[in-house]
PDB file of N, CA and C in Angstrom:
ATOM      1  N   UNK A   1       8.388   7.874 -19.882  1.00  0.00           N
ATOM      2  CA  UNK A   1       9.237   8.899 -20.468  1.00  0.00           C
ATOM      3  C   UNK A   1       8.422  10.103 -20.937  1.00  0.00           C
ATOM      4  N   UNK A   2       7.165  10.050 -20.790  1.00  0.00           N
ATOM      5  CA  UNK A   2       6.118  10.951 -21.477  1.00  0.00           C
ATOM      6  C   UNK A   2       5.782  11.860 -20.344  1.00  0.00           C
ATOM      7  N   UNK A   3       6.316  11.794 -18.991  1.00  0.00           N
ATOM      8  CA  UNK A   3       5.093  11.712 -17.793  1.00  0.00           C
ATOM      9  C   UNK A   3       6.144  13.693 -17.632  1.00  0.00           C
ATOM     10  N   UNK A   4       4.859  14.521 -17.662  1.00  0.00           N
ATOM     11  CA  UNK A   4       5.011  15.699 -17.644  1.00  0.00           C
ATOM     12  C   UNK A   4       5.419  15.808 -15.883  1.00  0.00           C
ATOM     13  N   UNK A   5       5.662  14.973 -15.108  1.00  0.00           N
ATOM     14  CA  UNK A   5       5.968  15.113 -13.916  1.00  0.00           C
ATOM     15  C   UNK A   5       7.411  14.823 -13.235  1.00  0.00           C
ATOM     16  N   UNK A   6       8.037  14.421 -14.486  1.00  0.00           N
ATOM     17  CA  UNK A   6       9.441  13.896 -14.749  1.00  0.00           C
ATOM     18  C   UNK A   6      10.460  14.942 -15.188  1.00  0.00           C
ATOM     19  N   UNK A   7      11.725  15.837 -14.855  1.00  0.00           N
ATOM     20  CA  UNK A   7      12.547  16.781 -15.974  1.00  0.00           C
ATOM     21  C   UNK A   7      13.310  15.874 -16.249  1.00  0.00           C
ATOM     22  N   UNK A   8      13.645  16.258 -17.946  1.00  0.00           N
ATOM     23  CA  UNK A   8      14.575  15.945 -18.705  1.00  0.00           C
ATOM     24  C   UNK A   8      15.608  15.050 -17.796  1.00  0.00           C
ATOM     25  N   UNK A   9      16.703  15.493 -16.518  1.00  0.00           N
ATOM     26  CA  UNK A   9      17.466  14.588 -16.412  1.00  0.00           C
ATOM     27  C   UNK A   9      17.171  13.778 -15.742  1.00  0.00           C
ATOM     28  N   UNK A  10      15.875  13.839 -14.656  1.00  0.00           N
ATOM     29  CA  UNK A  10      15.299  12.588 -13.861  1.00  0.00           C
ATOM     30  C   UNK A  10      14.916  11.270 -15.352  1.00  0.00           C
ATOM     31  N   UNK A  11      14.365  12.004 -16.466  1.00  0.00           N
ATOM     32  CA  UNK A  11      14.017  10.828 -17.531  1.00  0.00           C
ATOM     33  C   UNK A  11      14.869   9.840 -18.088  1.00  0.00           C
ATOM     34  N   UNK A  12      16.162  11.204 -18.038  1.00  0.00           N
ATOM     35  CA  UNK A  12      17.590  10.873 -18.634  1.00  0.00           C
ATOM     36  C   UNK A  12      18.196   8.936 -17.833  1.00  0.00           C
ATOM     37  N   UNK A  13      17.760   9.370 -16.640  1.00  0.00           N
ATOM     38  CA  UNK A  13      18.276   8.343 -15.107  1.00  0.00           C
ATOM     39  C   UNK A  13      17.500   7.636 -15.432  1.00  0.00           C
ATOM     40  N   UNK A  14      16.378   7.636 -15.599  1.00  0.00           N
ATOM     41  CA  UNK A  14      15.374   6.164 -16.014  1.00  0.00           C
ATOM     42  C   UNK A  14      16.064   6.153 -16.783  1.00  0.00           C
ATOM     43  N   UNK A  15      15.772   6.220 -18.554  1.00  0.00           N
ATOM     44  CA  UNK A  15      16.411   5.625 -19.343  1.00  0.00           C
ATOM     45  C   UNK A  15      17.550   4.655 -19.283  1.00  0.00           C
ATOM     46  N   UNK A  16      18.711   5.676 -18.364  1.00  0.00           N
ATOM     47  CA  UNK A  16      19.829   4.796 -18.173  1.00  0.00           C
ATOM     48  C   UNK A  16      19.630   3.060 -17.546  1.00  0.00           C
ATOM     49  N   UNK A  17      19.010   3.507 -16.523  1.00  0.00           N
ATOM     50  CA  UNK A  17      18.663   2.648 -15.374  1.00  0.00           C
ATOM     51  C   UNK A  17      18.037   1.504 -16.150  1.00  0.00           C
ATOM     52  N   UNK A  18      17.002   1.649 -17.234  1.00  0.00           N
ATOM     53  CA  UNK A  18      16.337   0.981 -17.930  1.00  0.00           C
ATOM     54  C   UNK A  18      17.673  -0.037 -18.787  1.00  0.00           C
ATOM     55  N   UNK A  19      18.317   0.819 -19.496  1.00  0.00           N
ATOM     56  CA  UNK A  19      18.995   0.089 -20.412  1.00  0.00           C
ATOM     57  C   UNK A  19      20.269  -0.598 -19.571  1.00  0.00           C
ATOM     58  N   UNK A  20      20.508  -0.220 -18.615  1.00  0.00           N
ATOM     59  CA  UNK A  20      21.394  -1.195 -17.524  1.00  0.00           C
ATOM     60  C   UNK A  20      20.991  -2.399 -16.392  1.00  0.00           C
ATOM     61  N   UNK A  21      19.784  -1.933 -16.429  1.00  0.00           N
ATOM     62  CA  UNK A  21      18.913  -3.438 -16.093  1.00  0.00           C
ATOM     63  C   UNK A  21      18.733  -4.384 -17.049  1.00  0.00           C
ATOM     64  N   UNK A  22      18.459  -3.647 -17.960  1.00  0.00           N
ATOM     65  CA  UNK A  22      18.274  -4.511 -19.964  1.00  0.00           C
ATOM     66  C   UNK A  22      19.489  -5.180 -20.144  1.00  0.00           C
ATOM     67  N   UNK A  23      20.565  -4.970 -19.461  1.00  0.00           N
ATOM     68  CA  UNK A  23      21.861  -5.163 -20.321  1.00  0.00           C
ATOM     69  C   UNK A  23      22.195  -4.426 -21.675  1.00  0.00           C
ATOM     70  N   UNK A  24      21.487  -3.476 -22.350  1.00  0.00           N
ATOM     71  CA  UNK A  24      21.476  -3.125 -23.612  1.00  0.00           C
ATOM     72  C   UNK A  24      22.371  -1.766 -23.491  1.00  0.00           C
ATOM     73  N   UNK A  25      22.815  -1.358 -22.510  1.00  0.00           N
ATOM     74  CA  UNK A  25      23.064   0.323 -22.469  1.00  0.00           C
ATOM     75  C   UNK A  25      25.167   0.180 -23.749  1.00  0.00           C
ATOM     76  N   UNK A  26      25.553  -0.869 -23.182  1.00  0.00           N
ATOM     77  CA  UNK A  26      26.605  -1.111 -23.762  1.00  0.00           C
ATOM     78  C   UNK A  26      26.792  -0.654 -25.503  1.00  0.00           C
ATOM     79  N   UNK A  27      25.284  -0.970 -26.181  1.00  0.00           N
ATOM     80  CA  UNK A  27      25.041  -1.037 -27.326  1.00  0.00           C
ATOM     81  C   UNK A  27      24.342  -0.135 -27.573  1.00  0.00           C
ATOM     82  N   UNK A  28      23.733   0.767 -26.784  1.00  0.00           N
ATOM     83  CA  UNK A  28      23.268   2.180 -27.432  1.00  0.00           C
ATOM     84  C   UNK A  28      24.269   3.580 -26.688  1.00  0.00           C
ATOM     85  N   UNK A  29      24.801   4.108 -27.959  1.00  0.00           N
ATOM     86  CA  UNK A  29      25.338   5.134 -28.109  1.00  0.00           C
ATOM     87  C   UNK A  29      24.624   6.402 -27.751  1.00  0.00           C
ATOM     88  N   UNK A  30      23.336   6.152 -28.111  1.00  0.00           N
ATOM     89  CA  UNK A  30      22.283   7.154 -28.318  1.00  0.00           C
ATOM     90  C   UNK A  30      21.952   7.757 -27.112  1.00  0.00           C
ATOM     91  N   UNK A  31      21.607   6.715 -25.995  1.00  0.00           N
ATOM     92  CA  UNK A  31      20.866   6.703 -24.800  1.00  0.00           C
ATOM     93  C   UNK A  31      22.016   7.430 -24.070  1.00  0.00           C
ATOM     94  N   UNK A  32      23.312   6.757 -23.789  1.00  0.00           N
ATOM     95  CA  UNK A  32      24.873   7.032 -23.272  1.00  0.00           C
ATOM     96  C   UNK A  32      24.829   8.456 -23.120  1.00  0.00           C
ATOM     97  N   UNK A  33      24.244   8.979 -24.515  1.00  0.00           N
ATOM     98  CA  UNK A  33      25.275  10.323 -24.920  1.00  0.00           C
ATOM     99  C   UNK A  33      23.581  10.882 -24.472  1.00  0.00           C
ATOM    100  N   UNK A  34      22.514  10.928 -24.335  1.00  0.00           N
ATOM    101  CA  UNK A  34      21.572  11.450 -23.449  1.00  0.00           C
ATOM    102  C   UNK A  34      21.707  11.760 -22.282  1.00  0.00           C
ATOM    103  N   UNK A  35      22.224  10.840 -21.953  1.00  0.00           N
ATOM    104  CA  UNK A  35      22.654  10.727 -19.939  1.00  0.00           C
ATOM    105  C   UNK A  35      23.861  11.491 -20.127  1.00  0.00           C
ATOM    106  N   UNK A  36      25.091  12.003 -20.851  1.00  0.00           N
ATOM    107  CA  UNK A  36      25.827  12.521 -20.700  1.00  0.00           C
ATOM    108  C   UNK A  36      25.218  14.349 -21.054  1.00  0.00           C
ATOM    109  N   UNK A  37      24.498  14.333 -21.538  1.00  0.00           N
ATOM    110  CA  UNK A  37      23.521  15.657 -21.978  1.00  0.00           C
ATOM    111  C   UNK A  37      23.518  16.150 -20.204  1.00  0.00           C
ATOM    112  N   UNK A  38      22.996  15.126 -19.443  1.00  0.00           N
ATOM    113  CA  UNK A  38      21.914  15.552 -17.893  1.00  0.00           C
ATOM    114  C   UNK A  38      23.033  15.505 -16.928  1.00  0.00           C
ATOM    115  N   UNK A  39      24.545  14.348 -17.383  1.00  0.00           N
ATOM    116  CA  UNK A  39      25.020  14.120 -16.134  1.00  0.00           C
ATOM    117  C   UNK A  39      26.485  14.087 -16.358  1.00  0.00           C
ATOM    118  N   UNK A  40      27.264  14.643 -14.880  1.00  0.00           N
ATOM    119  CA  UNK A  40      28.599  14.378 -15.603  1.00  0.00           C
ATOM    120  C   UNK A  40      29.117  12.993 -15.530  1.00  0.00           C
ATOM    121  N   UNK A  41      30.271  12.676 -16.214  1.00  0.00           N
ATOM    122  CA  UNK A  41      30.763  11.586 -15.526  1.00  0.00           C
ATOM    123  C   UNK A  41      31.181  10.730 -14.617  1.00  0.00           C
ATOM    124  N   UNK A  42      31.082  11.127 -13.667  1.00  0.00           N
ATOM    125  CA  UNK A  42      31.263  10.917 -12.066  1.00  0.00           C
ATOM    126  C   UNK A  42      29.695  10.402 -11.402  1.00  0.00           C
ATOM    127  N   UNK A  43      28.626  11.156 -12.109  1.00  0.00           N
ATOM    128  CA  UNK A  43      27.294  11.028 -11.898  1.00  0.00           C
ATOM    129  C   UNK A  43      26.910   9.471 -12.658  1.00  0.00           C
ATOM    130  N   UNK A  44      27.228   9.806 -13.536  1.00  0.00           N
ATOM    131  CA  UNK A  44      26.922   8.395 -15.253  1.00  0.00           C
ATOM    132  C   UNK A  44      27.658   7.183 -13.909  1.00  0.00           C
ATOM    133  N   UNK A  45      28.802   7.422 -13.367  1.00  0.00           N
ATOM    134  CA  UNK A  45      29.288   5.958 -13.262  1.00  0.00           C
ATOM    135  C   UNK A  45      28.673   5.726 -11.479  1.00  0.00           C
ATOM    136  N   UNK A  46      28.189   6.834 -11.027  1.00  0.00           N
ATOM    137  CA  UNK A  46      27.183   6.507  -9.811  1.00  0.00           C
ATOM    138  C   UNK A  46      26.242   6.115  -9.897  1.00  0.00           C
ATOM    139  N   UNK A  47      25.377   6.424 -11.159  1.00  0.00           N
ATOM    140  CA  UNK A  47      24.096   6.052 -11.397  1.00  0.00           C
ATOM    141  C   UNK A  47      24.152   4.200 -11.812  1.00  0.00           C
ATOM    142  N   UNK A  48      25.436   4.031 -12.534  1.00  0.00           N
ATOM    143  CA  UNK A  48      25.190   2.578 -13.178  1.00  0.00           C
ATOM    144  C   UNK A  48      25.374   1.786 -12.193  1.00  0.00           C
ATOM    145  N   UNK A  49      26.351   2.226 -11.346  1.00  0.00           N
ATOM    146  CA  UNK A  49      26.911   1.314  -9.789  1.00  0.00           C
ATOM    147  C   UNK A  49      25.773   0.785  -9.177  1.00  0.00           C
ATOM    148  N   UNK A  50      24.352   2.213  -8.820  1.00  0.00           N
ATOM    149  CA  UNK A  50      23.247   1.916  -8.329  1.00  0.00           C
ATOM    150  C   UNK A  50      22.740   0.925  -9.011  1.00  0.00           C
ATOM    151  N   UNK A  51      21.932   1.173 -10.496  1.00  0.00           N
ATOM    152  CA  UNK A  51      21.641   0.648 -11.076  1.00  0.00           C
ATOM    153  C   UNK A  51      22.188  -1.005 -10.845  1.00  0.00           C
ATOM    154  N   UNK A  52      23.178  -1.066 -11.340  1.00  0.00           N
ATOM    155  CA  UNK A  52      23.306  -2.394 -10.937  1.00  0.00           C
ATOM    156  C   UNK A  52      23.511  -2.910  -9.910  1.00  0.00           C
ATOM    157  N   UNK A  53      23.899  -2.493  -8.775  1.00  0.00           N
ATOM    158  CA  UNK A  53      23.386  -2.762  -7.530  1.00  0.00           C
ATOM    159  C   UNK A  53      22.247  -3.703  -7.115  1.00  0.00           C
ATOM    160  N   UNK A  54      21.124  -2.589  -7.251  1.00  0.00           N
ATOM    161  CA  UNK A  54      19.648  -2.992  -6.876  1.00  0.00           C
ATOM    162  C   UNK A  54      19.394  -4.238  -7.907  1.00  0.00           C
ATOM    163  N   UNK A  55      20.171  -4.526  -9.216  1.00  0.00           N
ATOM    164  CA  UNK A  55      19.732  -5.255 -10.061  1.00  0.00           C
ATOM    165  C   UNK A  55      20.584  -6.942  -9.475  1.00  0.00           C
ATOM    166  N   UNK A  56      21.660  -6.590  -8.781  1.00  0.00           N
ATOM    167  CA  UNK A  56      21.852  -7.869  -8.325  1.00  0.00           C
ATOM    168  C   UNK A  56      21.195  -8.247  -7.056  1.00  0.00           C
ATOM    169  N   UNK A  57      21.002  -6.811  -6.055  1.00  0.00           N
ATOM    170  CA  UNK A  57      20.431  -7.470  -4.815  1.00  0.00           C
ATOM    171  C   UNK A  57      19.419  -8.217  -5.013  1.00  0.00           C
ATOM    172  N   UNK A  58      18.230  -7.435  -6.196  1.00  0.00           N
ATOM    173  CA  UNK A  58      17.287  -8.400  -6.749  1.00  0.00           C
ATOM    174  C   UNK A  58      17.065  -9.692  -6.957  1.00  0.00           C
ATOM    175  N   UNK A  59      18.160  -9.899  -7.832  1.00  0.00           N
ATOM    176  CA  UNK A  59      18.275 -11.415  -8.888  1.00  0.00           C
ATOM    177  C   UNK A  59      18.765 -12.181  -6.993  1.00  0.00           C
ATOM    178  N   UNK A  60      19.379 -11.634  -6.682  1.00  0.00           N
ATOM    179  CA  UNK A  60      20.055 -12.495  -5.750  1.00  0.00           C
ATOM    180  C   UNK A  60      19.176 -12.870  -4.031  1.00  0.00           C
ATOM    181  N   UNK A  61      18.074 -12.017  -4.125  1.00  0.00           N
ATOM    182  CA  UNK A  61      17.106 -12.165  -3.202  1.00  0.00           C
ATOM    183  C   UNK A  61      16.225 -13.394  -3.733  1.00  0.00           C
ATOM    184  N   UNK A  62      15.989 -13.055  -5.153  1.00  0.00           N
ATOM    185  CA  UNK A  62      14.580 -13.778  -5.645  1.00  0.00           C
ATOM    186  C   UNK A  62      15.023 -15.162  -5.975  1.00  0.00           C
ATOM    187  N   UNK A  63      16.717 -15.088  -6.338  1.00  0.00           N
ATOM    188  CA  UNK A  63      17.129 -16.666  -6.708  1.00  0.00           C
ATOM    189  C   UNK A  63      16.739 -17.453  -5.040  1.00  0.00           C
ATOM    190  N   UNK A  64      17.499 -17.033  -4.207  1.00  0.00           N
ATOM    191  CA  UNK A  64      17.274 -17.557  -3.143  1.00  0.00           C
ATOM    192  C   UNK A  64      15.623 -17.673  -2.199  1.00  0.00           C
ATOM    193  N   UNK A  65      15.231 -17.157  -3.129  1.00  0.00           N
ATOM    194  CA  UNK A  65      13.409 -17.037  -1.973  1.00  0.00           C
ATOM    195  C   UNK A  65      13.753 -16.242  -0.668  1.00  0.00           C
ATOM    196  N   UNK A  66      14.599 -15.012  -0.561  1.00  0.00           N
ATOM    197  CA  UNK A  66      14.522 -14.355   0.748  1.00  0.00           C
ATOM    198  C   UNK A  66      13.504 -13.274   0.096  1.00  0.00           C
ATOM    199  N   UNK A  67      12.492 -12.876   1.290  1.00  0.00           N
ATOM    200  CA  UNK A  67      11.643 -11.698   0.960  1.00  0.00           C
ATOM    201  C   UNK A  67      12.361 -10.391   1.210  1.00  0.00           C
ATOM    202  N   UNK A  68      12.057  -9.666   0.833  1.00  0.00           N
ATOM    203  CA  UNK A  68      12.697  -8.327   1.138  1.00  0.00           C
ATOM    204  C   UNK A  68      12.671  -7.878   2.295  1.00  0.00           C
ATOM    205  N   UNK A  69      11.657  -7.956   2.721  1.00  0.00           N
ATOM    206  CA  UNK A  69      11.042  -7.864   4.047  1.00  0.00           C
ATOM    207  C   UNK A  69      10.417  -8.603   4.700  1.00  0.00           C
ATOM    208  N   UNK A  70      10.113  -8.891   6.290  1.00  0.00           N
ATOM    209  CA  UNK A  70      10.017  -9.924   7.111  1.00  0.00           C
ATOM    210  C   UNK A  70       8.153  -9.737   6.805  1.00  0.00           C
ATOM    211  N   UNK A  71       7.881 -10.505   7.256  1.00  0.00           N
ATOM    212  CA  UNK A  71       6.401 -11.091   7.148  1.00  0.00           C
ATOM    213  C   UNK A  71       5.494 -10.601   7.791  1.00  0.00           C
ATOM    214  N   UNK A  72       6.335  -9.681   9.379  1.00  0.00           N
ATOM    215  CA  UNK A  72       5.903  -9.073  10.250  1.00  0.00           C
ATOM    216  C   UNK A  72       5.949  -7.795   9.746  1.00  0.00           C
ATOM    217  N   UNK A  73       6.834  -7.373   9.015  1.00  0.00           N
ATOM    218  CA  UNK A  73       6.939  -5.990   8.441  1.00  0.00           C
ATOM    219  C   UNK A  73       5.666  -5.611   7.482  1.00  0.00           C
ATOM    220  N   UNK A  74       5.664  -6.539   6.693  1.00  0.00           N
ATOM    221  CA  UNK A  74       4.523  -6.355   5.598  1.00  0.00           C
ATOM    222  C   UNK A  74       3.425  -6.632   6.245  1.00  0.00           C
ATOM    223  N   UNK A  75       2.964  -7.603   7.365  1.00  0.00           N
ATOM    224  CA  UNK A  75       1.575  -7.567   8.250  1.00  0.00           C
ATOM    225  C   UNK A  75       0.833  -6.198   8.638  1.00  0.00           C
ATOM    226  N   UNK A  76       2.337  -5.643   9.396  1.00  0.00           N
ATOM    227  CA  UNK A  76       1.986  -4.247   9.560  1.00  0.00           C
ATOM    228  C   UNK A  76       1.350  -3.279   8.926  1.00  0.00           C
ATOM    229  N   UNK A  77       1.869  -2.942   7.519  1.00  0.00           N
ATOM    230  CA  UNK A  77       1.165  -1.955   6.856  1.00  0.00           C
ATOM    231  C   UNK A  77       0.508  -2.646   5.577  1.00  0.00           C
ATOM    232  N   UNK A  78      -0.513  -3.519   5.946  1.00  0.00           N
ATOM    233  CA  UNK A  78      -1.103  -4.462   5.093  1.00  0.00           C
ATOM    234  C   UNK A  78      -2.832  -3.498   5.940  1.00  0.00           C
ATOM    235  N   UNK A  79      -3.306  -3.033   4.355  1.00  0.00           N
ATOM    236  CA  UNK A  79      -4.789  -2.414   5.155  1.00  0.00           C
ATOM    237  C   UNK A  79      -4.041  -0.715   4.982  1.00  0.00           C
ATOM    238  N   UNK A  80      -3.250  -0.437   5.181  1.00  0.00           N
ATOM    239  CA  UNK A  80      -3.134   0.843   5.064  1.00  0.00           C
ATOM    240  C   UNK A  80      -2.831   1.760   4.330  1.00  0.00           C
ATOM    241  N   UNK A  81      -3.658   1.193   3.005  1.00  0.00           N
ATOM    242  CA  UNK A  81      -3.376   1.709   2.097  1.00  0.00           C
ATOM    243  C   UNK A  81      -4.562   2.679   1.717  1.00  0.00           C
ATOM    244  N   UNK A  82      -5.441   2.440   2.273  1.00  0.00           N
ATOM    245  CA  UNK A  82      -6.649   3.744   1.792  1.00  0.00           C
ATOM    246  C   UNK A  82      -6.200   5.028   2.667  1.00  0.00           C
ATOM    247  N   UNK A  83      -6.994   5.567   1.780  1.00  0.00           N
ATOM    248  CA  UNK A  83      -6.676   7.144   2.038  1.00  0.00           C
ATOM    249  C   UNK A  83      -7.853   8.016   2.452  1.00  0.00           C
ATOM    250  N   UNK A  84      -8.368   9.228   3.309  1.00  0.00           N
ATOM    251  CA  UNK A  84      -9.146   9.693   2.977  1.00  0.00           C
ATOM    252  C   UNK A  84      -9.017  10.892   2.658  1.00  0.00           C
ATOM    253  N   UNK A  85     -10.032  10.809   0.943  1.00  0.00           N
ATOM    254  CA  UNK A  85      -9.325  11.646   0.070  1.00  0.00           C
ATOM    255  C   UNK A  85      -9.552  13.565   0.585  1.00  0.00           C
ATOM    256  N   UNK A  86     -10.672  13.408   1.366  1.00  0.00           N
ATOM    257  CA  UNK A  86     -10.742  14.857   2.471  1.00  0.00           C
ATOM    258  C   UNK A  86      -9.272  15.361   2.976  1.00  0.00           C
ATOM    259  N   UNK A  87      -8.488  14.457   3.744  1.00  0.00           N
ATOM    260  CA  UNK A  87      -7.354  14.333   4.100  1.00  0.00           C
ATOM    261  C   UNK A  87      -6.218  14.578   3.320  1.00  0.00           C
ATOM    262  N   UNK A  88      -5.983  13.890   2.187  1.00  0.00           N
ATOM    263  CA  UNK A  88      -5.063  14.037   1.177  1.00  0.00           C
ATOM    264  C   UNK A  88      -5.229  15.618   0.585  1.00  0.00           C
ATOM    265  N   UNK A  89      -6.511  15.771   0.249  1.00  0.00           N
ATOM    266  CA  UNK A  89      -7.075  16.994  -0.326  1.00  0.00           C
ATOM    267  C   UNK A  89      -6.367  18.573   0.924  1.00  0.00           C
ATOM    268  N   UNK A  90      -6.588  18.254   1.957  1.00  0.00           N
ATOM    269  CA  UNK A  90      -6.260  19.397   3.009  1.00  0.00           C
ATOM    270  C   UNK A  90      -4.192  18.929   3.079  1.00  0.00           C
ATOM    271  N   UNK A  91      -4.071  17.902   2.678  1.00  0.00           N
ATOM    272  CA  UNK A  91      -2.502  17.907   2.584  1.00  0.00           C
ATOM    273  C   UNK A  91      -2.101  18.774   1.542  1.00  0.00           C
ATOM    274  N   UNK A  92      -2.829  18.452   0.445  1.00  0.00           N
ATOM    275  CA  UNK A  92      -1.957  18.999  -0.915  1.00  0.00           C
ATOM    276  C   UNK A  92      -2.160  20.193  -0.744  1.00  0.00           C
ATOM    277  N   UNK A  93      -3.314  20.831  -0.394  1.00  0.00           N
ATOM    278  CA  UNK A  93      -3.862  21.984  -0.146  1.00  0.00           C
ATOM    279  C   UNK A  93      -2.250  23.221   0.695  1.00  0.00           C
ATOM    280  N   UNK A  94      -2.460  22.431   1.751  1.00  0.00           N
ATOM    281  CA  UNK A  94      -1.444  22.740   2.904  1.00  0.00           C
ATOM    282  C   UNK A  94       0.044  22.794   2.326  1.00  0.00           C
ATOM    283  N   UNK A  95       0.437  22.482   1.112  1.00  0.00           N
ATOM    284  CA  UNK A  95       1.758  22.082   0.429  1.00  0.00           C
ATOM    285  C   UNK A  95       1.719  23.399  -0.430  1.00  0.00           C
ATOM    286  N   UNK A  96       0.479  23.806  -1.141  1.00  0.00           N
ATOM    287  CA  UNK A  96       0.482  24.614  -2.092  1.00  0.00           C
ATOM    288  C   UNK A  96       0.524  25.944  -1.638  1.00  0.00           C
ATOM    289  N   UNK A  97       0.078  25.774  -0.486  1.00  0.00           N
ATOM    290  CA  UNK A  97      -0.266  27.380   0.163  1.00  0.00           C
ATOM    291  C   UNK A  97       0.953  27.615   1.270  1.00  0.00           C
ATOM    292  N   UNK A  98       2.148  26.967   0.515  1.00  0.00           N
ATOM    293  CA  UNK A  98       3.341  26.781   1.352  1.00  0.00           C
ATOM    294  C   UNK A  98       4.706  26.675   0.374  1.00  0.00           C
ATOM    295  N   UNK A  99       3.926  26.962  -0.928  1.00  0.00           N
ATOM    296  CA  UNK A  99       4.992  26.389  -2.050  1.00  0.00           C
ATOM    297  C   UNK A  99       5.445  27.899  -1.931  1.00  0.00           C
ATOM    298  N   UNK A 100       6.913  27.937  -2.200  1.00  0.00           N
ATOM    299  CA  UNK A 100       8.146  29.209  -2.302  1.00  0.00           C
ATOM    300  C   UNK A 100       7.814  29.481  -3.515  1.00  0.00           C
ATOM    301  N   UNK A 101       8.231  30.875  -3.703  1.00  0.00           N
ATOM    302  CA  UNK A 101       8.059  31.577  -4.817  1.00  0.00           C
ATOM    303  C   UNK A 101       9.567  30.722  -5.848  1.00  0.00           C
ATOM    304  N   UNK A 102      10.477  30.756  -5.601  1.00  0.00           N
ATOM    305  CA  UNK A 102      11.306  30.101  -6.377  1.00  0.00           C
ATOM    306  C   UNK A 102      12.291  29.186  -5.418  1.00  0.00           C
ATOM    307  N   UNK A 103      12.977  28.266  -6.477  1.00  0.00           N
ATOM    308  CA  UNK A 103      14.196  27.523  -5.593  1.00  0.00           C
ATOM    309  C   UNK A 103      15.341  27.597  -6.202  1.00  0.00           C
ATOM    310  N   UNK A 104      16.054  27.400  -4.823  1.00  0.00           N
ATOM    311  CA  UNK A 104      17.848  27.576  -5.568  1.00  0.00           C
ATOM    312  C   UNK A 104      17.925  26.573  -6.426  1.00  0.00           C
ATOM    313  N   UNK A 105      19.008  27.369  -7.377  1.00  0.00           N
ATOM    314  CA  UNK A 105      19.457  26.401  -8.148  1.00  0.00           C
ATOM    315  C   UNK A 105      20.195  25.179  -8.205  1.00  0.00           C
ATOM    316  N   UNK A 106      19.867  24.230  -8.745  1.00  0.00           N
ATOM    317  CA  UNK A 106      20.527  23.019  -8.451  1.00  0.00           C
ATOM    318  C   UNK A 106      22.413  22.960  -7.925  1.00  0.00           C
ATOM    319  N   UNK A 107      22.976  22.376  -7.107  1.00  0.00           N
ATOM    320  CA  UNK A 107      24.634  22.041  -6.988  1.00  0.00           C
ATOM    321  C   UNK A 107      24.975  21.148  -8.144  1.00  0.00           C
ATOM    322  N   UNK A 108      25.488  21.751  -9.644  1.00  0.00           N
ATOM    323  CA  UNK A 108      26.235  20.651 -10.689  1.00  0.00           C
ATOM    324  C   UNK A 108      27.314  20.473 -10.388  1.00  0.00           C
ATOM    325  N   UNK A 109      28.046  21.166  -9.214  1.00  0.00           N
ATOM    326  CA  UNK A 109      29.526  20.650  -8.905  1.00  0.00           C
ATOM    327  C   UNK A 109      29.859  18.778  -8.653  1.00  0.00           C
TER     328      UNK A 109
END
């Protein structure tokens, strides 16, 4: 919630997400009326749907021992996780010297 790389209503969506995985969101008023600060209502009851969503596909993968993914899937990109940071460095590089002077404003409709 600290992470300067986060705005206000992306934090807002954790929070929620947090306290609806917790089961606790029912009982804070506080948090509710935060997420209603960032989101409308139509948004609040998309976000919890997700939220709990992913929170049963979860429980309901891990009760049963199915992996998320096949064995062959994860073989695959097993090892490919280094980077070379020359590479990364000429990416970000290539992003910045490409960044727009401004962006439209968000759709709150």
């Amino acid at each position: 919630m600290e992470s300067p790389l986060l705005s206000d209503r992306e934090k807002a969506a954790v929070l929620w997400a947090e306290h609806v995985t917790k089961n606790t969101a029912r009982s804070r008023d506080d948090v509710f009326e935060t997420v209603r600060e960032s989101f409308s209502e139509s948004e609040v009851v998309e976000l919890t749907m997700i939220t709990a969503y992913f929170n049963m596909n979860n429980r309901f993968m891990d009760s049963l021992k199915i992996p998320l993914e096949h064995q062959d899937s994860v073989n695959k990109i097993k090892g490919t996780g280094s980077l070379d940071p020359e590479k990364v460095r000429q990416y970000l590089q290539t992003i910045l010297d490409n960044w727009p002077e401004s962006f439209p404003p968000p759709n709150l409709d």
